[in-house]
Protein backbone atom coordinates (compact mmCIF):
# COMPACT_ATOMS: atom_id res chain seq x y z
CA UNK A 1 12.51 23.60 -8.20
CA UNK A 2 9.91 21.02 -7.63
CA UNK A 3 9.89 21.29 -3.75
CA UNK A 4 9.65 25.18 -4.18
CA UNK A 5 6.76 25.03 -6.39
CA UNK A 6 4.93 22.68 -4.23
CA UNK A 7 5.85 24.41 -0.98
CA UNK A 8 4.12 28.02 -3.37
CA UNK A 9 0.98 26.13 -4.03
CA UNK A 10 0.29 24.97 -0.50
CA UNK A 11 1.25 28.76 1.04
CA UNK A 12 -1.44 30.14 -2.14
CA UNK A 13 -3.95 27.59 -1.20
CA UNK A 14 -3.91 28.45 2.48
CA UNK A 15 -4.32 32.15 2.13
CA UNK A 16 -7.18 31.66 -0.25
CA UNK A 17 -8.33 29.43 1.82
CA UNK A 18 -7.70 32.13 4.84
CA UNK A 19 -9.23 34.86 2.75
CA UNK A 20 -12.19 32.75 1.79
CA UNK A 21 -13.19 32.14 6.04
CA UNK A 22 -13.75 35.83 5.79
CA UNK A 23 -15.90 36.03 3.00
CA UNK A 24 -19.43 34.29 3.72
CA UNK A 25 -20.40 33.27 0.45
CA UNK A 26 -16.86 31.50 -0.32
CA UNK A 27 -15.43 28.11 0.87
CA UNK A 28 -12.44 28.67 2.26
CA UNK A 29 -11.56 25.13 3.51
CA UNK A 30 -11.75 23.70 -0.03
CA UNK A 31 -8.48 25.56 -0.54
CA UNK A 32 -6.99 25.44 2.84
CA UNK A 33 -7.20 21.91 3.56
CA UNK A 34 -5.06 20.64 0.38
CA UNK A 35 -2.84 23.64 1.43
CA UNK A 36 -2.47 22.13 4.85
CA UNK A 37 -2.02 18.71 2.88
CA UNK A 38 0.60 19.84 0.36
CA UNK A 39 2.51 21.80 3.31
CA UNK A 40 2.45 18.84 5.62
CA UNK A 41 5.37 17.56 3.74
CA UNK A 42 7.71 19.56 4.17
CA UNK A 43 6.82 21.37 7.81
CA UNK A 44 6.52 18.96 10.75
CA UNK A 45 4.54 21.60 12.64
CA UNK A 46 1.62 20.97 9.62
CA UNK A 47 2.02 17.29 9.94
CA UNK A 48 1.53 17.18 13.81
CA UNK A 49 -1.59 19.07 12.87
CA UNK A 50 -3.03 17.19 10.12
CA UNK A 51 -2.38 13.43 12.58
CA UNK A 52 -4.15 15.31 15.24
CA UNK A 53 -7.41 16.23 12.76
CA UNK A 54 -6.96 12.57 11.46
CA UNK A 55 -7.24 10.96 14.84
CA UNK A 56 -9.58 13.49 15.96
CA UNK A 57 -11.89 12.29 12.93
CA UNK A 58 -10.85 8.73 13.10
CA UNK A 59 -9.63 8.52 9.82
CA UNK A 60 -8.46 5.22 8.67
CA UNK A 61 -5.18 4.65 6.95
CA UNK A 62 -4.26 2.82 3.42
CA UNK A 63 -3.66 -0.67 5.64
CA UNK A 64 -7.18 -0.34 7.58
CA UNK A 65 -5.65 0.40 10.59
CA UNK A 66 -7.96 2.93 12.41
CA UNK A 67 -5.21 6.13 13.60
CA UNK A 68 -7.44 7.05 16.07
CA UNK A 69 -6.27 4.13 18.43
């Protein structure tokens, strides 16, 4: 029940998140990226996403190690 609530919440915040790219005055990537984030979890196709935006941004990890190497 827990996984299928979680796996709801991402799929909602993506489409708002989708819907709100159309609409100029609306953010949609405040919705869509903790979509992506909650989705990532349980679809590897998300994950492989989300590493690629991490390296692409250089994000560093909990242990300092810098992903982007």
């Amino acid at each position: 029940m827990k996984h299928t609530l979680r796996i709801t919440l991402g799929i909602v915040l993506v489409i708002i998140g989708m819907i709100g790219g159309l609409i100029p005055i609306f953010q949609g990537w405040l919705f869509g990226i903790p979509g992506l984030i909650i989705l990532a979890d349980y679809f590897p196709p998300v994950k492989r996403l989300l590493n690629w935006a991490k390296k692409k941004a250089g994000y560093n990890d909990n242990d300092g190690n810098n992903n982007a190497e």
